[in-house]
C-alpha atoms as a PDB file:
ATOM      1  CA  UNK A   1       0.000   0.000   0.000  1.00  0.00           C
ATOM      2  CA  UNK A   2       1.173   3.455  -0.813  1.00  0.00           C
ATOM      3  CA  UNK A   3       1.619   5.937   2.312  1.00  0.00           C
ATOM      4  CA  UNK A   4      -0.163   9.623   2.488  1.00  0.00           C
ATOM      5  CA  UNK A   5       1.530  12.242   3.665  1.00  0.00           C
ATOM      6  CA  UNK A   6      -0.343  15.393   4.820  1.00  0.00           C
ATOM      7  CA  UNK A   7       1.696  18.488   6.208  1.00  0.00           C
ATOM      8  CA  UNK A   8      -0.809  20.610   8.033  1.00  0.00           C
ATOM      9  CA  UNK A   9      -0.288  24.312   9.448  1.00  0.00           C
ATOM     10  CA  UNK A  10      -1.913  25.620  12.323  1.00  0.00           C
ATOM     11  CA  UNK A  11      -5.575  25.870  11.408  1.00  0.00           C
ATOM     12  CA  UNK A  12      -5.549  29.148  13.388  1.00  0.00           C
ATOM     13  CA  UNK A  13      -2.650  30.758  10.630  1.00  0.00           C
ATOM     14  CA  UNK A  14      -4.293  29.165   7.923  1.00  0.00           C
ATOM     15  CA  UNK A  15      -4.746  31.173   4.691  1.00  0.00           C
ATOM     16  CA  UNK A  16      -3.312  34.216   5.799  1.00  0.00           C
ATOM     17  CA  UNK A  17      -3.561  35.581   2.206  1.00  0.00           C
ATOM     18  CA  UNK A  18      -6.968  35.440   2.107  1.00  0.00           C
ATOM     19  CA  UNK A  19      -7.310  38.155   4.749  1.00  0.00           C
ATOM     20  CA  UNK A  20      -9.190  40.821   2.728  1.00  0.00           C
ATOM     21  CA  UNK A  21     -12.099  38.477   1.749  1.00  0.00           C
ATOM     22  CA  UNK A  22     -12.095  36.435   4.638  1.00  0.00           C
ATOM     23  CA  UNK A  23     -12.060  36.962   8.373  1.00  0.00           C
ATOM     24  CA  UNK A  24      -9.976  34.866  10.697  1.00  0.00           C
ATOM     25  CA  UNK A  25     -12.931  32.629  11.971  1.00  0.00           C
ATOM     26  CA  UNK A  26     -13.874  31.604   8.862  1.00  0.00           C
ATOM     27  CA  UNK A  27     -10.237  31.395   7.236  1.00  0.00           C
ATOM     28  CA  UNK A  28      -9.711  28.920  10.370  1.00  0.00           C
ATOM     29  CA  UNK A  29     -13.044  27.190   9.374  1.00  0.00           C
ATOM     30  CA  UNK A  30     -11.803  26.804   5.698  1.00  0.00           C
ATOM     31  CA  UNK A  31      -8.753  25.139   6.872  1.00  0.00           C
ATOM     32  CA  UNK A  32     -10.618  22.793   8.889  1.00  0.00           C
ATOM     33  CA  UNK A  33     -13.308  21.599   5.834  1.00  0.00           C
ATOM     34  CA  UNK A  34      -9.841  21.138   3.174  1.00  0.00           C
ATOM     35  CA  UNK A  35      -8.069  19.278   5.748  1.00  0.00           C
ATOM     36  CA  UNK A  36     -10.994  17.040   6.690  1.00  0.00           C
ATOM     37  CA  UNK A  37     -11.795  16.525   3.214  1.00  0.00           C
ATOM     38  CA  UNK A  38      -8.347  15.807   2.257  1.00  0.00           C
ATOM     39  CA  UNK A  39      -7.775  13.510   5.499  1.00  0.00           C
ATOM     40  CA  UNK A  40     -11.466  11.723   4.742  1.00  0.00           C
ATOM     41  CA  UNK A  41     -10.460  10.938   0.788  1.00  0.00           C
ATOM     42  CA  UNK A  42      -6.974   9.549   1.592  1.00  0.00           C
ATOM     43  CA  UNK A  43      -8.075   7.155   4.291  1.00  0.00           C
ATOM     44  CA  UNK A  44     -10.081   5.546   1.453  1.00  0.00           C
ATOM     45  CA  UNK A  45      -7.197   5.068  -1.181  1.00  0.00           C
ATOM     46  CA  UNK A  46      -3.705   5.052   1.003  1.00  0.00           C
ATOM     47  CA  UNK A  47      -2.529   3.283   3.734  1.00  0.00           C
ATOM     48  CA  UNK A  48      -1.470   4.277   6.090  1.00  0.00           C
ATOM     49  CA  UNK A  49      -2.164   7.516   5.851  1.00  0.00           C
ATOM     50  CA  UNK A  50       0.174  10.196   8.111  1.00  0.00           C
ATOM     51  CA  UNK A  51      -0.425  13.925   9.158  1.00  0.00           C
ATOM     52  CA  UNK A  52       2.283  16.038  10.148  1.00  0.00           C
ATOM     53  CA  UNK A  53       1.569  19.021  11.979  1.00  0.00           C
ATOM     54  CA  UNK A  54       2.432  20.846  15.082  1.00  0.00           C
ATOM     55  CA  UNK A  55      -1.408  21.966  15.650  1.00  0.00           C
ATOM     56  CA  UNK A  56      -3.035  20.144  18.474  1.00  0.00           C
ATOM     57  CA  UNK A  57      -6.570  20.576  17.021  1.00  0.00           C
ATOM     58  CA  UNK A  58      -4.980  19.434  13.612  1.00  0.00           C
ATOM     59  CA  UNK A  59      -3.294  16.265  15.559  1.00  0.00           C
ATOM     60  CA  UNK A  60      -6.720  15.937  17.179  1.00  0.00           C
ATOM     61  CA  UNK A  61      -8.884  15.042  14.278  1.00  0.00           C
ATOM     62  CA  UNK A  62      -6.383  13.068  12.627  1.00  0.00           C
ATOM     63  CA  UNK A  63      -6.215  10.998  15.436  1.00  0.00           C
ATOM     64  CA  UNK A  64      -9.962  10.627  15.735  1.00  0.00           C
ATOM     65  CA  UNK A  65      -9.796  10.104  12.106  1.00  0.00           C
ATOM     66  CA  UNK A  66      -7.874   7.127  12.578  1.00  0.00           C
ATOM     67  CA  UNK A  67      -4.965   8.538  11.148  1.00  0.00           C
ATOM     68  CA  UNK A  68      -0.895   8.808  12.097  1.00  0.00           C
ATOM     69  CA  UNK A  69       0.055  11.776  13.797  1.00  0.00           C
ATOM     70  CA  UNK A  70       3.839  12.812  13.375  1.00  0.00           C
ATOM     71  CA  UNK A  71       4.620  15.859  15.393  1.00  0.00           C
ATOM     72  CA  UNK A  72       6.937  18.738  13.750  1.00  0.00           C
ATOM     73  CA  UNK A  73      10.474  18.849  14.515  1.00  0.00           C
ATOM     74  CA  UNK A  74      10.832  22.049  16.877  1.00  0.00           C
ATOM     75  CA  UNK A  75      14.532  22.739  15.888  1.00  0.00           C
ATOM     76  CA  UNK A  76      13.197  22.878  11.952  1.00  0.00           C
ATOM     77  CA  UNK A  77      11.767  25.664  10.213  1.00  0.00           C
ATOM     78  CA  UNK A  78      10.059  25.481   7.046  1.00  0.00           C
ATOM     79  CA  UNK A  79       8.343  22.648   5.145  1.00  0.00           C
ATOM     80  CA  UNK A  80      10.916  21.158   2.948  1.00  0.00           C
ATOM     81  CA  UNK A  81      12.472  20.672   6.309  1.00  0.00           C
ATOM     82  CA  UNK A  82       9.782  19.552   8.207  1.00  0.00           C
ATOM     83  CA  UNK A  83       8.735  17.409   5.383  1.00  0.00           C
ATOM     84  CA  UNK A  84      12.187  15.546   4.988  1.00  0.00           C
ATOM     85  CA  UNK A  85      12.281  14.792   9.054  1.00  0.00           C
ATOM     86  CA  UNK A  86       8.874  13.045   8.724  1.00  0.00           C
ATOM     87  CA  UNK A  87      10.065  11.372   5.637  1.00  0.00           C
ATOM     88  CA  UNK A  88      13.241  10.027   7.453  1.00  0.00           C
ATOM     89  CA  UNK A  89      10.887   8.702  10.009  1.00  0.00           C
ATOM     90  CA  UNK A  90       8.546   6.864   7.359  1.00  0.00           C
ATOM     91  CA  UNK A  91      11.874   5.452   5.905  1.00  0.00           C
ATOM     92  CA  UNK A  92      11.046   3.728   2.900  1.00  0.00           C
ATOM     93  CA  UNK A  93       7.582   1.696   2.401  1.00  0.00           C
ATOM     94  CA  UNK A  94       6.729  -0.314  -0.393  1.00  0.00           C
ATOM     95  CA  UNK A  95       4.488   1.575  -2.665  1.00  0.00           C
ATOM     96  CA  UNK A  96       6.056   5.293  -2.169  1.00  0.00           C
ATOM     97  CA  UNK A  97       4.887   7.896   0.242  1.00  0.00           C
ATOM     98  CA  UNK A  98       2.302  10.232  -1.543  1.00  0.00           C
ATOM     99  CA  UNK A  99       2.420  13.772  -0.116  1.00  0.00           C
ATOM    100  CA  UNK A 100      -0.743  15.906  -0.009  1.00  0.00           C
ATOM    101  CA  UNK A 101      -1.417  19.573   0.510  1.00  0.00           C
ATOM    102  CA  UNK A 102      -4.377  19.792   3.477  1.00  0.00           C
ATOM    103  CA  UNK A 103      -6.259  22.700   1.345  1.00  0.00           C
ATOM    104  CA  UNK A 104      -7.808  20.648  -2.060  1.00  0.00           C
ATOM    105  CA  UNK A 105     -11.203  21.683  -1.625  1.00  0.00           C
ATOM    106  CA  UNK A 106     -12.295  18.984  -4.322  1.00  0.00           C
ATOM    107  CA  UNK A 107     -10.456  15.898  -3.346  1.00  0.00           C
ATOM    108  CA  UNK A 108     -12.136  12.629  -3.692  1.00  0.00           C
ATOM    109  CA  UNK A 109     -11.557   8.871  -3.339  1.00  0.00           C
ATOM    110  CA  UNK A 110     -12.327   8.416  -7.025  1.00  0.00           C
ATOM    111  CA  UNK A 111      -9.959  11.249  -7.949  1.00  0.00           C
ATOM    112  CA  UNK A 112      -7.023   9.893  -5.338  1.00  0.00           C
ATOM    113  CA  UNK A 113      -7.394   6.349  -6.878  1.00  0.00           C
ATOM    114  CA  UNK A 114      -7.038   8.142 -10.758  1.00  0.00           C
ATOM    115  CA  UNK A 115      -4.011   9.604  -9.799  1.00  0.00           C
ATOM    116  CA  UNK A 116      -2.280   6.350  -7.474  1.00  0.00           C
ATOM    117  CA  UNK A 117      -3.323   4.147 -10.658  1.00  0.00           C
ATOM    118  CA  UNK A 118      -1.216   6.415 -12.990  1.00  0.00           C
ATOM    119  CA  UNK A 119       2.058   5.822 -10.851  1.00  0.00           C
ATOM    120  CA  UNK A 120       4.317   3.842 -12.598  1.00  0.00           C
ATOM    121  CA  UNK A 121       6.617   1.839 -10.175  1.00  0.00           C
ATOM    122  CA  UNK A 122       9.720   3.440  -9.140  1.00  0.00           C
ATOM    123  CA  UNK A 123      11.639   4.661  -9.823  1.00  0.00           C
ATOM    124  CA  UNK A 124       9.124   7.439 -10.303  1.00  0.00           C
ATOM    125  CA  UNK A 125       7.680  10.543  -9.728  1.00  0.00           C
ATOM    126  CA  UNK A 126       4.051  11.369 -10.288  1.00  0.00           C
ATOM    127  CA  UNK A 127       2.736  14.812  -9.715  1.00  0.00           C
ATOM    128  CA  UNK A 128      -0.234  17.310  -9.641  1.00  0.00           C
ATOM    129  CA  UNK A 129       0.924  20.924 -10.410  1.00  0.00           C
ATOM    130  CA  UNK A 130      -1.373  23.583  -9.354  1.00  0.00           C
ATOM    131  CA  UNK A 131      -2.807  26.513 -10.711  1.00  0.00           C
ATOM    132  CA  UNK A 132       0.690  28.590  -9.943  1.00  0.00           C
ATOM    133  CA  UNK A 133       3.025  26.289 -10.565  1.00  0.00           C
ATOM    134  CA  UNK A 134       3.031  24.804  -7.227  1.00  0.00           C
ATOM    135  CA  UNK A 135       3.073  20.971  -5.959  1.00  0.00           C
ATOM    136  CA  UNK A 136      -0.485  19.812  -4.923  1.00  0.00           C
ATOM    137  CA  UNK A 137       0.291  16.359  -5.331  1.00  0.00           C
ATOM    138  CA  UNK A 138       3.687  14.535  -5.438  1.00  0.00           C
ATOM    139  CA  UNK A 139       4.132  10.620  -5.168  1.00  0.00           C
ATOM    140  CA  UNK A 140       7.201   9.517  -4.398  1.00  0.00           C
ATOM    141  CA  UNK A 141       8.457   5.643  -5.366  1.00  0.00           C
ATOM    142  CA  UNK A 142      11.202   6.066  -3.314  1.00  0.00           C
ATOM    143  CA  UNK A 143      11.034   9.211  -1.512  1.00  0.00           C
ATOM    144  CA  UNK A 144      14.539  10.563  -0.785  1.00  0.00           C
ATOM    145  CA  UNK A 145      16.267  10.169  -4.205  1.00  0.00           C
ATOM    146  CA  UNK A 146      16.257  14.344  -4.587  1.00  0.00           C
ATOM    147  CA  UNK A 147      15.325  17.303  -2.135  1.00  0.00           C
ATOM    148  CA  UNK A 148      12.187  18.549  -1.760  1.00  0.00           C
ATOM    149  CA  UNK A 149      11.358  21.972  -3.033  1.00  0.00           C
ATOM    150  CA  UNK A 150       8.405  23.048  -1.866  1.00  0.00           C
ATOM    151  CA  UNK A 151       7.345  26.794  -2.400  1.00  0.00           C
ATOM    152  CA  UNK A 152       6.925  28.975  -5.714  1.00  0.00           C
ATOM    153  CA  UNK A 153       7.497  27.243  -8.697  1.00  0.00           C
ATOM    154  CA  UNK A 154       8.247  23.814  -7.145  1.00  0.00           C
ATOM    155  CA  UNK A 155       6.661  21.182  -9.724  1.00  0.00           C
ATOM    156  CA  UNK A 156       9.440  22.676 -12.477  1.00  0.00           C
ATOM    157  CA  UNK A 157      11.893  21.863  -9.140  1.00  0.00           C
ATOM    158  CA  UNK A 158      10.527  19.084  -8.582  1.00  0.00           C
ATOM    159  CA  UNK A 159      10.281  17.582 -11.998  1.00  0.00           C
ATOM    160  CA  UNK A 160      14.316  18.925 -12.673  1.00  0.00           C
ATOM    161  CA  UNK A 161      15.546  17.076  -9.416  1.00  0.00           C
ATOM    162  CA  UNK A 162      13.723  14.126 -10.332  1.00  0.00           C
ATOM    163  CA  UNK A 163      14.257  13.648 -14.129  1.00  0.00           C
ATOM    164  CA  UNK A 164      18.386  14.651 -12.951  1.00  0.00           C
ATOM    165  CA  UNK A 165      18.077  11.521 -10.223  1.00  0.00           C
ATOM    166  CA  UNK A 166      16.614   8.899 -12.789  1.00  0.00           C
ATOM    167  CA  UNK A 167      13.162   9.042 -12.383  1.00  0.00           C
ATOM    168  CA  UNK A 168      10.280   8.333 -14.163  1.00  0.00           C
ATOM    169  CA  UNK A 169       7.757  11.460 -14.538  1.00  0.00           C
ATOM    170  CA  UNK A 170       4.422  11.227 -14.926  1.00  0.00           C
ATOM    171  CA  UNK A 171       2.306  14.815 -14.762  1.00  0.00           C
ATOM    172  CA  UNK A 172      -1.216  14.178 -13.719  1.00  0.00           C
ATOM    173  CA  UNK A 173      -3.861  16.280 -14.998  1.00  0.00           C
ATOM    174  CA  UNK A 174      -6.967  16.892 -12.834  1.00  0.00           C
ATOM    175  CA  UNK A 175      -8.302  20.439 -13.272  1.00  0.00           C
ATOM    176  CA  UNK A 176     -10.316  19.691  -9.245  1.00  0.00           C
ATOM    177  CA  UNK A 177      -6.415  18.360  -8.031  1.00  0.00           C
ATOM    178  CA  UNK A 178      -5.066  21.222  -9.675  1.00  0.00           C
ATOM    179  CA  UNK A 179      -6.745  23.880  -7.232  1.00  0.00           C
ATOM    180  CA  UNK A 180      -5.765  24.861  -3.494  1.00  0.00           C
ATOM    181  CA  UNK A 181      -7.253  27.935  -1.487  1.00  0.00           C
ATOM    182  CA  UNK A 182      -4.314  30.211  -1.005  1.00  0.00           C
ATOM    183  CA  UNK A 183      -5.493  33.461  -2.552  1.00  0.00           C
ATOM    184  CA  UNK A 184      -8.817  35.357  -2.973  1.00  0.00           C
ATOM    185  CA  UNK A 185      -8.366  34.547  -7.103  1.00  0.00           C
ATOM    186  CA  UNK A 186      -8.638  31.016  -5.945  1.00  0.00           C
ATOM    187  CA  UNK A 187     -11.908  31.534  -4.003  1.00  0.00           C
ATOM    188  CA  UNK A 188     -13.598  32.736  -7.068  1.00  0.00           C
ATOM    189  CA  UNK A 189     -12.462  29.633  -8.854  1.00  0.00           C
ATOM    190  CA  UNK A 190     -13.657  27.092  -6.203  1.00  0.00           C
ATOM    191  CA  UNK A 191     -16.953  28.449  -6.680  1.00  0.00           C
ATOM    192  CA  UNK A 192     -16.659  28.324 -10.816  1.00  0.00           C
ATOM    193  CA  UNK A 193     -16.178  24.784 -10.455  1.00  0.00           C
ATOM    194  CA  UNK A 194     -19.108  22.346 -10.738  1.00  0.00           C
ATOM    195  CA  UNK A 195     -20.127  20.505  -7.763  1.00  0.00           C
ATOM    196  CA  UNK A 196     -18.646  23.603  -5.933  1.00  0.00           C
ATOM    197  CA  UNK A 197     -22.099  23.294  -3.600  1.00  0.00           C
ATOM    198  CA  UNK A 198     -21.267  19.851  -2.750  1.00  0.00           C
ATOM    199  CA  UNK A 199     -17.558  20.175  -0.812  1.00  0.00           C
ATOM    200  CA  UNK A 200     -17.274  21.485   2.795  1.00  0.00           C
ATOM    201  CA  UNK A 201     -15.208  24.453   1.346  1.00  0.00           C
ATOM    202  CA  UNK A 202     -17.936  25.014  -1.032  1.00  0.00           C
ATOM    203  CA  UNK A 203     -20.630  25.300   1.217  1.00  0.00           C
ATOM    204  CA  UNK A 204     -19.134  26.988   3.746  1.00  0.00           C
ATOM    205  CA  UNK A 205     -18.112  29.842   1.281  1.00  0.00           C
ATOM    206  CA  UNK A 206     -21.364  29.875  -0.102  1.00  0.00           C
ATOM    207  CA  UNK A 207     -22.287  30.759   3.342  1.00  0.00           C
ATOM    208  CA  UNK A 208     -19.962  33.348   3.516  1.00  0.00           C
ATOM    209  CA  UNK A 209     -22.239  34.993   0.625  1.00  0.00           C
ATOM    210  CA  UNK A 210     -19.432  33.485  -1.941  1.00  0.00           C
ATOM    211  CA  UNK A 211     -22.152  32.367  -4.434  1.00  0.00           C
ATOM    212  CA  UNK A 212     -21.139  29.653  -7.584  1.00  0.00           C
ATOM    213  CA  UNK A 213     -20.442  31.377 -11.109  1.00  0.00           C
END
């Protein structure tokens, strides 16, 4: 079985750059539906499935979830680093390690399984790149041959370090995978999608008076 790997931030700080359209409640609430939808959709394709975080409330419903909770590394700062300590501790399971941002509004078990069954075996990379150029989606078969990159224009880093360590790359194409909540352009967006009424970010923004295109 492949493992999931979700990084969470402290739902409290979540979405900080969504500010002018949202207030700090409800960015906090918006953080909680992604994760929860992310967490619920991955316990139905990977196991097991892991959530690192240094949020209490965060560890919390993982663990109620059923999931594995691996506490941040105090003495590391960022999340290439943070990411690399829990991957160290996960060492090196079978099918890969599958890491997952915590804010896909539209993540699904049937969308999860499309992208696991389009891993080749490894040595490979497959990946979701997001709507900036960012890394929604990376599975690793094995994790550690390069250094993660996390951050503005990571999936070209990613797909560099990979292709220079060997690696098989397959790009995964899933306009719902391909969108995360981290501006106020990306609000709008959520709510263009169809089935935006049907997610917990949907509805929740749609109670925020954020109403579909």
């Amino acid at each position: 079985m492949t493992t999931a790997l979700i990084p969470v931030n402290r739902l409290e700080r979540a979405k900080g750059r969504l500010a002018e359209r949202l207030d700090a409640a409800t960015r906090e609430a918006l953080a909680r539906a992604t994760f929860t939808t992310v967490l619920d959709a991955s316990r139905r394709v990977f196991s097991p499935v892991v959530v690192l975080t240094a949020d209490e409330a965060a560890a919390a419903i993982a663990t109620a979830a059923g999931a594995r909770v691996i506490a941040e590394d105090p003495a590391r700062s960022g999340l290439n680093p943070q990411l690399e300590h829990a991957l160290a501790i996960l060492g090196e399971p079978g099918g890969g390690i599958a890491i997952l941002h915590a804010d896909l509004p539209f993540a699904t078990r049937e969308l999860l399984e499309g992208f696991l069954s389009a891993a080749p075996d490894e040595p490979s990379v497959t990946l979701v790149r997001s709507v900036d150029g960012g890394t929604n989606l990376m599975l690793l078969r094995p994790a550690g041959r390069f250094a993660l990159a996390y951050g503005p224009g990571s999936y070209e880093k990613h797909v560099a370090a990979a292709t220079a360590a060997g690696m098989a790359i397959t790009a995964f194409e899933s306009p719902p995978l391909e969108l995360d909540l981290d501006t106020p352009a990306d609000l709008e967006a959520c709510m263009a999608m169809p089935g935006a009424l049907a997610t917990r970010a949907g509805a929740l923004l749609a109670a925020r008076g954020f109403l579909p295109a």
